[in-house]
C-alpha atoms as a PDB file:
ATOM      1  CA  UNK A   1     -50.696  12.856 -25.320  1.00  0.00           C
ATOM      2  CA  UNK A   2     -48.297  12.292 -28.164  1.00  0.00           C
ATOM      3  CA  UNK A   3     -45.600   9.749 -27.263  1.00  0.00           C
ATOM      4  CA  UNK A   4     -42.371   7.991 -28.580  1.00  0.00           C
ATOM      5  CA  UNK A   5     -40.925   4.896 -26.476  1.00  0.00           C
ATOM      6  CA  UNK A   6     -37.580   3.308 -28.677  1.00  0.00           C
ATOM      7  CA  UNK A   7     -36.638  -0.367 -27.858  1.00  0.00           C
ATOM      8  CA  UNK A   8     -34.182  -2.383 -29.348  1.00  0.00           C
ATOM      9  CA  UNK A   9     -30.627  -1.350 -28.158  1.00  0.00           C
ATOM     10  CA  UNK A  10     -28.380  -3.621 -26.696  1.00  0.00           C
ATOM     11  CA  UNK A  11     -24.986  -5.295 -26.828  1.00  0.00           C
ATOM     12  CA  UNK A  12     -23.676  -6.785 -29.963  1.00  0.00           C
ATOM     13  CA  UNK A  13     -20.170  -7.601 -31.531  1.00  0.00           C
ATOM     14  CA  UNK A  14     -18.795  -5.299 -34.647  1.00  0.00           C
ATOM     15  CA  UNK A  15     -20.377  -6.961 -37.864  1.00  0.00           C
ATOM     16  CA  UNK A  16     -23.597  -8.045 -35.914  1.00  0.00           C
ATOM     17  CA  UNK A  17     -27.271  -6.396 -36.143  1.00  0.00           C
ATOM     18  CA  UNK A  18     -29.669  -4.979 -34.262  1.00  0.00           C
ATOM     19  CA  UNK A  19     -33.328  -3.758 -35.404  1.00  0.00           C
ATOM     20  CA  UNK A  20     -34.572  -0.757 -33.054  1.00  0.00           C
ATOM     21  CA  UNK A  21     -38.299  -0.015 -32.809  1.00  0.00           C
ATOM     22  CA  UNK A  22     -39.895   3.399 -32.205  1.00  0.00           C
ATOM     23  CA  UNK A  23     -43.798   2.914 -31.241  1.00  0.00           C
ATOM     24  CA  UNK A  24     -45.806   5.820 -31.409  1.00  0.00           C
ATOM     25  CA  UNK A  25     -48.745   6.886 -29.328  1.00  0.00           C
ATOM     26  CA  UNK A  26     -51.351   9.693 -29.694  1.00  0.00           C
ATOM     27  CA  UNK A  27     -50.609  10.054 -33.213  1.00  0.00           C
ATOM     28  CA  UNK A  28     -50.457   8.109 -36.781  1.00  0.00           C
ATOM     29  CA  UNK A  29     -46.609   8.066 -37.387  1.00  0.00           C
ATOM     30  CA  UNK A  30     -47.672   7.509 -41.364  1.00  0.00           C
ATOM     31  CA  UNK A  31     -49.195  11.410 -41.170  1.00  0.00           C
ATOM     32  CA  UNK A  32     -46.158  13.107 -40.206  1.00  0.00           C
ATOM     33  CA  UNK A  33     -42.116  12.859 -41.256  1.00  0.00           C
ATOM     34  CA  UNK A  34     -40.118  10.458 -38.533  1.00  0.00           C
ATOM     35  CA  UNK A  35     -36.622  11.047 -37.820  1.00  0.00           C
ATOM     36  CA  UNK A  36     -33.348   8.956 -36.155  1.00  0.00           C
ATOM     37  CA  UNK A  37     -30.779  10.258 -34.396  1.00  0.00           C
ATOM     38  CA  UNK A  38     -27.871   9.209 -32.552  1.00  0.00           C
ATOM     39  CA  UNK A  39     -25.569   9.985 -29.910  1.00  0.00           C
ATOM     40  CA  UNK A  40     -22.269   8.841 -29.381  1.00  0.00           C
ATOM     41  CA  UNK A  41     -20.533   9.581 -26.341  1.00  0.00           C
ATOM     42  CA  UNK A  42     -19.082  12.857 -26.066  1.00  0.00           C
ATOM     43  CA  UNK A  43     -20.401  13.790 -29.622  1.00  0.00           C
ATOM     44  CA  UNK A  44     -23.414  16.430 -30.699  1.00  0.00           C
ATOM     45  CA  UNK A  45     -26.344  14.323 -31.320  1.00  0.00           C
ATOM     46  CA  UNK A  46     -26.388  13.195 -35.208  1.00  0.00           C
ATOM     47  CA  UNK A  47     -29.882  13.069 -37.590  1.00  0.00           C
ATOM     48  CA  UNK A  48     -29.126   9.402 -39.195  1.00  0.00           C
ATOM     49  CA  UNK A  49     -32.629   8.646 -41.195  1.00  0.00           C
ATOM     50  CA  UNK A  50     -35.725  10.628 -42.301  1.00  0.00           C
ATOM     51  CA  UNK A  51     -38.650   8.615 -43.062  1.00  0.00           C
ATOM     52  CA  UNK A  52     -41.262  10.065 -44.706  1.00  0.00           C
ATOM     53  CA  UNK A  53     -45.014  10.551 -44.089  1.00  0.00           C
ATOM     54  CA  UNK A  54     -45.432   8.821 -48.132  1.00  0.00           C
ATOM     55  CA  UNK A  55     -42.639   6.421 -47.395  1.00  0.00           C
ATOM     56  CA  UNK A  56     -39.616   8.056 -48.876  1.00  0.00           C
ATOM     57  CA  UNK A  57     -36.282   8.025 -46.680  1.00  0.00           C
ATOM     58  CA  UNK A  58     -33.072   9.672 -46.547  1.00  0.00           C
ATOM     59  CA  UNK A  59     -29.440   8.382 -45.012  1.00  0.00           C
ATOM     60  CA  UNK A  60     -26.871  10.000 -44.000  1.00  0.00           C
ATOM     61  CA  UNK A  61     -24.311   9.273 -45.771  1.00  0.00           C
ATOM     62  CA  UNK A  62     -22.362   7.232 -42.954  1.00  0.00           C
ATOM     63  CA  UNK A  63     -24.797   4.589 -42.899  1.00  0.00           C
ATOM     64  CA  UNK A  64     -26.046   4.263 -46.404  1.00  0.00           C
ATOM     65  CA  UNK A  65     -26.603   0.978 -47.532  1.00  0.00           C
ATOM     66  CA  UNK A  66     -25.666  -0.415 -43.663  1.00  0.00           C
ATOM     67  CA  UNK A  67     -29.264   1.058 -42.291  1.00  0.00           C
ATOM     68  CA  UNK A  68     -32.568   0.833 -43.240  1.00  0.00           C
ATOM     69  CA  UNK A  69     -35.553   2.398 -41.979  1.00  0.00           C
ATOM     70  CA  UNK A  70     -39.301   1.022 -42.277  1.00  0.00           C
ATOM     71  CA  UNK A  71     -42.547   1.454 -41.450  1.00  0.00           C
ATOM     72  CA  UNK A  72     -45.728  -0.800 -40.056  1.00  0.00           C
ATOM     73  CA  UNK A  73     -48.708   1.388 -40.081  1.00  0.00           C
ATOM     74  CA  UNK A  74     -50.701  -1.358 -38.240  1.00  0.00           C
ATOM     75  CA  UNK A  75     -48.504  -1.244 -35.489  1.00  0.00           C
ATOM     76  CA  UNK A  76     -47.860   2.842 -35.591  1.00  0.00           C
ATOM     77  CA  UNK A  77     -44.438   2.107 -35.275  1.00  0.00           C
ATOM     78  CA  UNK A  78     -41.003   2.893 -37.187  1.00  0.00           C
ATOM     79  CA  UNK A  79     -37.850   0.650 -37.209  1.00  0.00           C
ATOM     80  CA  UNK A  80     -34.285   1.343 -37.865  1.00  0.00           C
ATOM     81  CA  UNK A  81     -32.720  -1.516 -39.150  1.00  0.00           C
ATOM     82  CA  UNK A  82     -28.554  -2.064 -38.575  1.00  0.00           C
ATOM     83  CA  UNK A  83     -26.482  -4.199 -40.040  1.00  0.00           C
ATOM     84  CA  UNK A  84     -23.088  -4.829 -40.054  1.00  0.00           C
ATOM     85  CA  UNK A  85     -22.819  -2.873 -36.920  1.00  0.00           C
ATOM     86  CA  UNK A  86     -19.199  -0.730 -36.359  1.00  0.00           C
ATOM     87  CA  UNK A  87     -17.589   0.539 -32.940  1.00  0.00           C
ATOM     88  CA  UNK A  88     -18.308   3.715 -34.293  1.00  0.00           C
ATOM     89  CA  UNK A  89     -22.102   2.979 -34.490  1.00  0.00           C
ATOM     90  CA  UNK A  90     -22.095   2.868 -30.418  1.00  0.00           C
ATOM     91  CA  UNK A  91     -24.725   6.112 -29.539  1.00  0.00           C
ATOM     92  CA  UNK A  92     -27.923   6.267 -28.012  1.00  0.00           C
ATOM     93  CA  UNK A  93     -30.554   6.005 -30.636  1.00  0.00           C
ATOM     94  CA  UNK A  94     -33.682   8.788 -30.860  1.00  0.00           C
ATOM     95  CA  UNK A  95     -36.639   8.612 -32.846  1.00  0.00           C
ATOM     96  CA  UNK A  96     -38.662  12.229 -33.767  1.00  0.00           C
ATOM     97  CA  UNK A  97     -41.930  12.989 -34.544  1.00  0.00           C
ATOM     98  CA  UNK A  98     -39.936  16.187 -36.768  1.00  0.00           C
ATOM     99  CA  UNK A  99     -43.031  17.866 -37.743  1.00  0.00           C
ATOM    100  CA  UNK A 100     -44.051  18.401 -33.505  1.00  0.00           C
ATOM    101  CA  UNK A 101     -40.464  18.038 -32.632  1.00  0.00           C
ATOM    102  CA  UNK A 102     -41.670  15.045 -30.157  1.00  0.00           C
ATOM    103  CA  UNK A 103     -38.631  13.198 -29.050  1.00  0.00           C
ATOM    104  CA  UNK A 104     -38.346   9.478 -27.244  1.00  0.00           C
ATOM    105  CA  UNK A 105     -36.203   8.473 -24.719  1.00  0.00           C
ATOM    106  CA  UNK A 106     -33.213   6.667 -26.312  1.00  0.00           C
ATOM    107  CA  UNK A 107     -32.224   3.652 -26.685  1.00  0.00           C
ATOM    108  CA  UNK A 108     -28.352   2.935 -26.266  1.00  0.00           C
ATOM    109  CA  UNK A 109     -26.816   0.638 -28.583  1.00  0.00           C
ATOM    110  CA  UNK A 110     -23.233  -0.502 -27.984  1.00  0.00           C
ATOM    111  CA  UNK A 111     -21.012  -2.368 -30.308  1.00  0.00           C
ATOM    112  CA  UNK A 112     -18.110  -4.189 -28.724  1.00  0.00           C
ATOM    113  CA  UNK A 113     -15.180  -5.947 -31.071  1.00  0.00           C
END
């Protein structure tokens, strides 16, 4: 059964980082496109990265050049790098398998000033 389990989230001060990991199970993450997302409180939920099946990736524009998204094939799992973390950043944080439209759990992330 395909499966997506983020971990990661947490706690952290504006300016501070936080690396979130999305491990995949019952399929090869490097065959299809992966997708973040994020929901902040109140707010529709947000696409954030695409990271595709070759390697390519997309930002939206909010976070270019403050996230970045990788790969480890070994593992079979996908990370979403933050830096420089903003209040504004605080959402739960999704990881899709877009091409089955599998979705994880969440993991919340909060910045605090």
């Amino acid at each position: 059964q395909a499966q997506l389990v983020e971990s990661g989230g947490g706690l952290v001060q504006s300016g501070g980082s936080l690396r979130l990991t999305c491990a995949g199970s019952g399929f090869t993450l490097s065959d299809v496109i992966m997708t973040w997302h994020r929901q902040a409180p109140g707010k529709a939920r947000e696409w954030v990265a695409t990271f595709a099946a070759g390697g390519a990736t997309v930002y939206t524009d909010s976070v270019k050049g403050q996230f970045t998204a990788s790969r480890d094939d070994a593992k079979n799992e996908l990370y979403l790098q933050m830096d420089d973390l903003q209040l504004e950043d605080t959402a739960v944080y999704y990881c899709q398998n877009f091409d089955s439209q599998i979705w994880g759990q969440g993991t919340q992330v909060t910045v605090s000033s």
